[in-house]
PDB file of N, CA and C in Angstrom:
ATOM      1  N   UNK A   1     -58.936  78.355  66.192  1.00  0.00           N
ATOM      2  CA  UNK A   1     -58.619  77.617  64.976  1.00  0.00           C
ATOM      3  C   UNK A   1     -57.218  78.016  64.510  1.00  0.00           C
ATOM      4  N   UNK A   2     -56.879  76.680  64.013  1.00  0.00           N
ATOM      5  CA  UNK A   2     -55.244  77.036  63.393  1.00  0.00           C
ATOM      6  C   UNK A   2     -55.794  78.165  62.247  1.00  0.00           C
ATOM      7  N   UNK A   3     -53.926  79.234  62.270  1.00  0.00           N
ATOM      8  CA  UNK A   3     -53.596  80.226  61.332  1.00  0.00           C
ATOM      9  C   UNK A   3     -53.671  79.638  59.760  1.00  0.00           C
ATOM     10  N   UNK A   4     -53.296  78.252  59.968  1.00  0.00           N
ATOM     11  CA  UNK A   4     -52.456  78.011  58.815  1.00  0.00           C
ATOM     12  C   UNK A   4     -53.593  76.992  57.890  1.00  0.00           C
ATOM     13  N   UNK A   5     -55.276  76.404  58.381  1.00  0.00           N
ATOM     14  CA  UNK A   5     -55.408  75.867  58.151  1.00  0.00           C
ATOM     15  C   UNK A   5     -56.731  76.550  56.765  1.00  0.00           C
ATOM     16  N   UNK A   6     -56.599  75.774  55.792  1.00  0.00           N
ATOM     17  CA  UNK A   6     -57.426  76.202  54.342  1.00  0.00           C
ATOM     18  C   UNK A   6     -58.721  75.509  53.983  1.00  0.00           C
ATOM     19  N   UNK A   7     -59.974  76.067  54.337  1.00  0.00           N
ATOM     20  CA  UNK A   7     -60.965  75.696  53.948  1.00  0.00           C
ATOM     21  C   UNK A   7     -60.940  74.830  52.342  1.00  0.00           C
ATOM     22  N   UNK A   8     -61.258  74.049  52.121  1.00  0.00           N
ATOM     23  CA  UNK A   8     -61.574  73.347  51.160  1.00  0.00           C
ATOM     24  C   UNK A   8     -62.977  72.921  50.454  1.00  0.00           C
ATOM     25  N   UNK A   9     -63.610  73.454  49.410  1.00  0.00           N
ATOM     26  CA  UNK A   9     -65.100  73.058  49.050  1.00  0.00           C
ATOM     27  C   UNK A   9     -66.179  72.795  50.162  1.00  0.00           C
ATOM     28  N   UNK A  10     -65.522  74.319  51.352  1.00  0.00           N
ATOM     29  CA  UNK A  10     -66.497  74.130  52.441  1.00  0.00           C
ATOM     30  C   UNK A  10     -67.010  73.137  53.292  1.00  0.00           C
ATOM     31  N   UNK A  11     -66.004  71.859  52.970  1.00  0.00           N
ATOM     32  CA  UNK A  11     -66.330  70.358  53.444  1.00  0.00           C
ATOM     33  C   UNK A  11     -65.417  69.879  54.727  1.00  0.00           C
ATOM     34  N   UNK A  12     -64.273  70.734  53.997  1.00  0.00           N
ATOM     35  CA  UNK A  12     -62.405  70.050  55.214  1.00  0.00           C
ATOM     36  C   UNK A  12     -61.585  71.366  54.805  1.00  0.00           C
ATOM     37  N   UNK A  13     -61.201  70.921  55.960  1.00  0.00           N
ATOM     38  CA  UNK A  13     -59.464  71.867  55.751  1.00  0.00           C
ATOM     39  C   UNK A  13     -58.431  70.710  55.650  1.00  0.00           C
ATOM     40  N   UNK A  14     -57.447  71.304  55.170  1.00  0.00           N
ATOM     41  CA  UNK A  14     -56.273  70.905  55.019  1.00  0.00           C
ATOM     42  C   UNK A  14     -55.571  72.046  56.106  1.00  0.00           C
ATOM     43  N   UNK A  15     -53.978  71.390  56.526  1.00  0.00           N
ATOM     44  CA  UNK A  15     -53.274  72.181  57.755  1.00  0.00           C
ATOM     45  C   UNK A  15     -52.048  71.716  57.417  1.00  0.00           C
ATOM     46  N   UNK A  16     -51.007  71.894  57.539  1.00  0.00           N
ATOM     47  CA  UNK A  16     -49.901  71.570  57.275  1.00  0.00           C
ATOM     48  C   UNK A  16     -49.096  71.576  58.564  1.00  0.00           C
ATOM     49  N   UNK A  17     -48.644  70.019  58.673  1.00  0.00           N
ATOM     50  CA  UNK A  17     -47.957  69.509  60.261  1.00  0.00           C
ATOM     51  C   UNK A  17     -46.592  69.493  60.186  1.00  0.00           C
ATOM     52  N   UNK A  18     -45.708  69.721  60.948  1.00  0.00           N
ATOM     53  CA  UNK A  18     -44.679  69.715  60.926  1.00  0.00           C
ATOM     54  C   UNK A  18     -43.756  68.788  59.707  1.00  0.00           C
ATOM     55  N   UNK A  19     -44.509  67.525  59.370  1.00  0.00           N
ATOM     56  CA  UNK A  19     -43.882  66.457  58.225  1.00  0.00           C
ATOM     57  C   UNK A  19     -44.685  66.102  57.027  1.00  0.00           C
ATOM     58  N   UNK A  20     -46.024  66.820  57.344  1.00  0.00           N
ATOM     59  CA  UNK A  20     -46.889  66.181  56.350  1.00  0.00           C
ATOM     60  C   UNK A  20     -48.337  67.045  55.986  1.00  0.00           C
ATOM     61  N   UNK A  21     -49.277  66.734  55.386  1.00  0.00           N
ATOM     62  CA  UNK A  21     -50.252  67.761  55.281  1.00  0.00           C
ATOM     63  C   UNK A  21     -51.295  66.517  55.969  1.00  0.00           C
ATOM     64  N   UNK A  22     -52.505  67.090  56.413  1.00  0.00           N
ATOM     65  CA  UNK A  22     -53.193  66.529  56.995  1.00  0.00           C
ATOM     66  C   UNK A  22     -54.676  66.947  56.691  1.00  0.00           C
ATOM     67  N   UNK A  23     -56.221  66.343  56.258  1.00  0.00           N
ATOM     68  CA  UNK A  23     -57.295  67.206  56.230  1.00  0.00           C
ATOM     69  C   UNK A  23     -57.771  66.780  56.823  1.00  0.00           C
ATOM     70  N   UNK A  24     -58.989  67.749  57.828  1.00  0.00           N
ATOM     71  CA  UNK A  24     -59.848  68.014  58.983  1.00  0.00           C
ATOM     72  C   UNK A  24     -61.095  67.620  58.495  1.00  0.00           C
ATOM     73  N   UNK A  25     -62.345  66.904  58.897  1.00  0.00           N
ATOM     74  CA  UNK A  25     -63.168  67.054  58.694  1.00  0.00           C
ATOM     75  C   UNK A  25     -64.016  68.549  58.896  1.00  0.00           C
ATOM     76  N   UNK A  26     -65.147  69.275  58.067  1.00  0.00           N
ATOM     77  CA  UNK A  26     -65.373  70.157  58.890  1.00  0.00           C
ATOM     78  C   UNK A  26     -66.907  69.595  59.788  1.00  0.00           C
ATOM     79  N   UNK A  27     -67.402  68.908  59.565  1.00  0.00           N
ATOM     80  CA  UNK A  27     -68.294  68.294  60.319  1.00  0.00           C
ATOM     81  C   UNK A  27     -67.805  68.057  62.185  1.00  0.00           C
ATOM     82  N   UNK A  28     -67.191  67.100  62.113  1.00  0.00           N
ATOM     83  CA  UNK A  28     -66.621  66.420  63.047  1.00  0.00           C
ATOM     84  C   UNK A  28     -65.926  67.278  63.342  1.00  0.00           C
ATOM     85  N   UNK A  29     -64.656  67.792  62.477  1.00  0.00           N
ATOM     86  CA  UNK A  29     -63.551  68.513  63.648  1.00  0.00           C
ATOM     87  C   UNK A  29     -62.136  67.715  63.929  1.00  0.00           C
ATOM     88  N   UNK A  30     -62.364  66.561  63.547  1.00  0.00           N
ATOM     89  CA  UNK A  30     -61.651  65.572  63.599  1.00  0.00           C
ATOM     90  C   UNK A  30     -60.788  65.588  62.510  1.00  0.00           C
ATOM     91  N   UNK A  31     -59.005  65.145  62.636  1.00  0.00           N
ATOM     92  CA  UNK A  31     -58.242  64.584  61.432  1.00  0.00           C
ATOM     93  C   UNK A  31     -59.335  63.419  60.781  1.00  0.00           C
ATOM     94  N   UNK A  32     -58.422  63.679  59.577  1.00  0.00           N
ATOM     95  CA  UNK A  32     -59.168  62.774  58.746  1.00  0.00           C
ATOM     96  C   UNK A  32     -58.215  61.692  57.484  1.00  0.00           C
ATOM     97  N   UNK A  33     -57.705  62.519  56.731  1.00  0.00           N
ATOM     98  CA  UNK A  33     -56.674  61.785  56.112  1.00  0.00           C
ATOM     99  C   UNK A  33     -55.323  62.856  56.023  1.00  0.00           C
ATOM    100  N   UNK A  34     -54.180  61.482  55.871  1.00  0.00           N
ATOM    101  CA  UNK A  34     -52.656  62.299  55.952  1.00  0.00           C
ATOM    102  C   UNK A  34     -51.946  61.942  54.679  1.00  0.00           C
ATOM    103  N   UNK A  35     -50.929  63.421  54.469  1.00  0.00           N
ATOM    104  CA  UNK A  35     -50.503  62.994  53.317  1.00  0.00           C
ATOM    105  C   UNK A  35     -48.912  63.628  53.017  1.00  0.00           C
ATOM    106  N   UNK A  36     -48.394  63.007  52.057  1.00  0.00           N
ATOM    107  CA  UNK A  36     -46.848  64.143  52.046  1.00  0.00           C
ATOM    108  C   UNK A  36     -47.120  65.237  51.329  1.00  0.00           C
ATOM    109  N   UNK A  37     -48.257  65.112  50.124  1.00  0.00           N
ATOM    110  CA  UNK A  37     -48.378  66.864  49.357  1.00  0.00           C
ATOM    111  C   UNK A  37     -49.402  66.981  49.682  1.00  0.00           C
ATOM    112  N   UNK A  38     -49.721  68.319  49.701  1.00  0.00           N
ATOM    113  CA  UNK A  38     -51.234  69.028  49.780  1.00  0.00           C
ATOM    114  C   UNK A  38     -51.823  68.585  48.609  1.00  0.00           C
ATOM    115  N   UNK A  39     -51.652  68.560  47.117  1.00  0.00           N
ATOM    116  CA  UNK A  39     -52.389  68.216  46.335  1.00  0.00           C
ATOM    117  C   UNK A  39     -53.553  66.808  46.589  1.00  0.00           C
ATOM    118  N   UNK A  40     -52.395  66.278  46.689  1.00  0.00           N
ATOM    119  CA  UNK A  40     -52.874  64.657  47.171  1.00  0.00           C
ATOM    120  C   UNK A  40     -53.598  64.464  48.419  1.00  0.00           C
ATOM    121  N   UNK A  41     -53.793  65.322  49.351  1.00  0.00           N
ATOM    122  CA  UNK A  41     -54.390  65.119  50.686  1.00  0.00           C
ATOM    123  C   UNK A  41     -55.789  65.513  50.082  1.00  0.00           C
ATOM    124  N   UNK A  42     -55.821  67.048  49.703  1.00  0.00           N
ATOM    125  CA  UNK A  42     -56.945  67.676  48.935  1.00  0.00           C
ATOM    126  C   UNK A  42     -57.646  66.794  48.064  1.00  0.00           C
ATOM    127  N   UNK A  43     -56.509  66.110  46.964  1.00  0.00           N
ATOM    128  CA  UNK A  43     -57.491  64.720  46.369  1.00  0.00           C
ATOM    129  C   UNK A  43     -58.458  63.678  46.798  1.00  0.00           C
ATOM    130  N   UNK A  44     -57.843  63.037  47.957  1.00  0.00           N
ATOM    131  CA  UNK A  44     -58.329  62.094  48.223  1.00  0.00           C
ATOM    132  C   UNK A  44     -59.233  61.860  49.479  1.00  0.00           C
ATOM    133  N   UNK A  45     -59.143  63.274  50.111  1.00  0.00           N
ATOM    134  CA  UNK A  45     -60.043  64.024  50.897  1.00  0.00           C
ATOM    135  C   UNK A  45     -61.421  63.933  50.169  1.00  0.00           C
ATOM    136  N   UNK A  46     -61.729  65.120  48.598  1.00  0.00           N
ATOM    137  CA  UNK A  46     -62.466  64.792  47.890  1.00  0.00           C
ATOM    138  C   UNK A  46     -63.123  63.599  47.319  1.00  0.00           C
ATOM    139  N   UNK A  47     -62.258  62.488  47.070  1.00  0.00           N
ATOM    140  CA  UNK A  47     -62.331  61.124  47.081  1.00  0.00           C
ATOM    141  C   UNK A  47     -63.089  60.392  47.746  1.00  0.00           C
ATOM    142  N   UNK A  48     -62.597  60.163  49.101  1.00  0.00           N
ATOM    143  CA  UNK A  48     -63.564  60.149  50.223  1.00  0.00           C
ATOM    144  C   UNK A  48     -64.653  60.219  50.249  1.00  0.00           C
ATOM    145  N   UNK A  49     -64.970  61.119  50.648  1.00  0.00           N
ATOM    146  CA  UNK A  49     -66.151  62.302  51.007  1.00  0.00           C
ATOM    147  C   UNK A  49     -67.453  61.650  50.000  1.00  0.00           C
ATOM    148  N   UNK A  50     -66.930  62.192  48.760  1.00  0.00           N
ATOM    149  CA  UNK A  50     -67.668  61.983  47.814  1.00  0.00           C
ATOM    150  C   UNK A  50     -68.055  60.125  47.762  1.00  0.00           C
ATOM    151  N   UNK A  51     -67.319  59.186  47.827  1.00  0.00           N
ATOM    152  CA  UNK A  51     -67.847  58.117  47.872  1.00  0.00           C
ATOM    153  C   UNK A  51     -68.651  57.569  48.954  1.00  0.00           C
ATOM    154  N   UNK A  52     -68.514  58.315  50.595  1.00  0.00           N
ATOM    155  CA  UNK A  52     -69.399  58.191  51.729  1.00  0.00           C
ATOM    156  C   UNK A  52     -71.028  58.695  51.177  1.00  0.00           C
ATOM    157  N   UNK A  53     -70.722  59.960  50.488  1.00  0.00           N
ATOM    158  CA  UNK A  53     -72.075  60.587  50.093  1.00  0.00           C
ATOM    159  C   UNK A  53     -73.253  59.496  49.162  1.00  0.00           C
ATOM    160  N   UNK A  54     -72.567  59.152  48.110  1.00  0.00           N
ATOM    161  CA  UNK A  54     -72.730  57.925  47.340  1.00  0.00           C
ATOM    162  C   UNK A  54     -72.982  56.586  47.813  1.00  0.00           C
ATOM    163  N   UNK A  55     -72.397  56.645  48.727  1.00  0.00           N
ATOM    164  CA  UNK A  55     -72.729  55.381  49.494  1.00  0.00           C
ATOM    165  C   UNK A  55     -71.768  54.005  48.553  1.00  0.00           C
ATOM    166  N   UNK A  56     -71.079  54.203  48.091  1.00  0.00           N
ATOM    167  CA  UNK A  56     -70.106  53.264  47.184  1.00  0.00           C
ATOM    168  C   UNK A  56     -68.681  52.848  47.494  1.00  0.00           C
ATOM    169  N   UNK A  57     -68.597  53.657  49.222  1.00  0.00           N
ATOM    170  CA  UNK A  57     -67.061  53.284  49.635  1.00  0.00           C
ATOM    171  C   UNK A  57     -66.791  52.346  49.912  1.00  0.00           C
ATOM    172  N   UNK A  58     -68.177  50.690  50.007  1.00  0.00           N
ATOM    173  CA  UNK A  58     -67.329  49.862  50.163  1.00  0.00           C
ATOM    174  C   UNK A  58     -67.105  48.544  48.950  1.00  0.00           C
ATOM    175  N   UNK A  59     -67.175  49.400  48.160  1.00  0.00           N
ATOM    176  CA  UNK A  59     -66.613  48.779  46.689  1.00  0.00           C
ATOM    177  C   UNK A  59     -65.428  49.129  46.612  1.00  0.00           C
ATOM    178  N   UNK A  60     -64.481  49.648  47.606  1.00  0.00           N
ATOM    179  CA  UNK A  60     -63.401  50.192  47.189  1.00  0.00           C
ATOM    180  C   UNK A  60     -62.742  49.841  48.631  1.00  0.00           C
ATOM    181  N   UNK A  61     -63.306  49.105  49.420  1.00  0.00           N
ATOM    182  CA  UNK A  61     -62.745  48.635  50.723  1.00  0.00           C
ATOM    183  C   UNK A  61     -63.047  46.955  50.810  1.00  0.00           C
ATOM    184  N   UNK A  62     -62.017  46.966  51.991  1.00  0.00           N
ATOM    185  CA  UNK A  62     -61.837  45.697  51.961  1.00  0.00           C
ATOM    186  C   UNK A  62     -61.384  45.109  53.620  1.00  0.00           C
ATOM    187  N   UNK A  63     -61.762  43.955  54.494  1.00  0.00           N
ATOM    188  CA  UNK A  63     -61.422  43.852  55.310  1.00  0.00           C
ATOM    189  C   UNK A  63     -60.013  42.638  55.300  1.00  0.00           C
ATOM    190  N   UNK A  64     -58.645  42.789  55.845  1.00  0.00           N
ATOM    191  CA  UNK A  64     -57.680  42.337  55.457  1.00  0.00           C
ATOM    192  C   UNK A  64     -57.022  40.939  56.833  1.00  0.00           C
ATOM    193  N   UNK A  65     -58.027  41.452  57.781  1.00  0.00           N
ATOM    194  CA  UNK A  65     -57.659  40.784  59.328  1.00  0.00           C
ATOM    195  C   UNK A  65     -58.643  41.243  59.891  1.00  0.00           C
ATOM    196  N   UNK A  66     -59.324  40.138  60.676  1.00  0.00           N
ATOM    197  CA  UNK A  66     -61.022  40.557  61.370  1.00  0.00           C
ATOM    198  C   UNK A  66     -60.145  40.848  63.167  1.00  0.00           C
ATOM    199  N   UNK A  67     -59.280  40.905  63.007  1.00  0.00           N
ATOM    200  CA  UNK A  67     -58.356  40.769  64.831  1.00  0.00           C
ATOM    201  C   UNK A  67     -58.711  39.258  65.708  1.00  0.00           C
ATOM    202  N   UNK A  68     -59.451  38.579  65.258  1.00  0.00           N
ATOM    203  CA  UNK A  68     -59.894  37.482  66.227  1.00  0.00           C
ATOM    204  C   UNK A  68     -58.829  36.345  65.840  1.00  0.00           C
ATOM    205  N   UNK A  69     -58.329  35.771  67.199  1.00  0.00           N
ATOM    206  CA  UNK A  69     -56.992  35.118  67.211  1.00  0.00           C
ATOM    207  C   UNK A  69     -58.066  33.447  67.440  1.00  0.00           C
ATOM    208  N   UNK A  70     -57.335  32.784  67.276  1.00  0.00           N
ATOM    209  CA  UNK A  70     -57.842  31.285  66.833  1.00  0.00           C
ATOM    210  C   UNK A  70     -57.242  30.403  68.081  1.00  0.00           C
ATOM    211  N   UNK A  71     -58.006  29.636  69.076  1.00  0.00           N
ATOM    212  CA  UNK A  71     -57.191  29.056  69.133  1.00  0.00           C
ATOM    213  C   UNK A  71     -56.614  29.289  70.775  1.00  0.00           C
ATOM    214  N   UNK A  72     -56.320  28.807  71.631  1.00  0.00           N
ATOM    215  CA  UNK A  72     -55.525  28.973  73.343  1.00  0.00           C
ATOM    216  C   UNK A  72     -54.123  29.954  72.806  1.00  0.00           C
ATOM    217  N   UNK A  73     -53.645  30.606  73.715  1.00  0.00           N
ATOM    218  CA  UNK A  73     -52.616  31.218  73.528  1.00  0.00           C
ATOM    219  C   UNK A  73     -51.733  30.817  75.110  1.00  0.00           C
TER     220      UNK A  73
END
């Protein structure tokens, strides 16, 4: 495990990348969200999380392009 990376409410880490801060799931293991301050990664990390738990993240999502092209090309 990275030196540099900070447990967070036992849920994610945050790590700090060469340009940006980044938090880890700790489940998965996996990146998860990126950000320019740690505050804000840590925020919306919490953000997240908490609305998956709730089950309310997709009141706050939206699909913008389904990818399906119309049509002969």
């Amino acid at each position: 495990m990275n030196e540099e990376r900070e447990l967070i409410d036992d849920c994610f880490y945050v790590e700090k990348t060469r340009f940006m801060w980044k938090s880890i799931r700790k489940d998965t293991g996996k990146d998860f969200l990126f950000g320019l301050e740690k505050e804000d990664v840590i925020k919306m990390t919490r953000w997240h999380l908490q609305c998956e738990q709730e089950g309310t993240l997709h009141l706050y999502t939206r699909v913008i392009n389904d990818g399906v092209v119309g049509g002969k090309l």
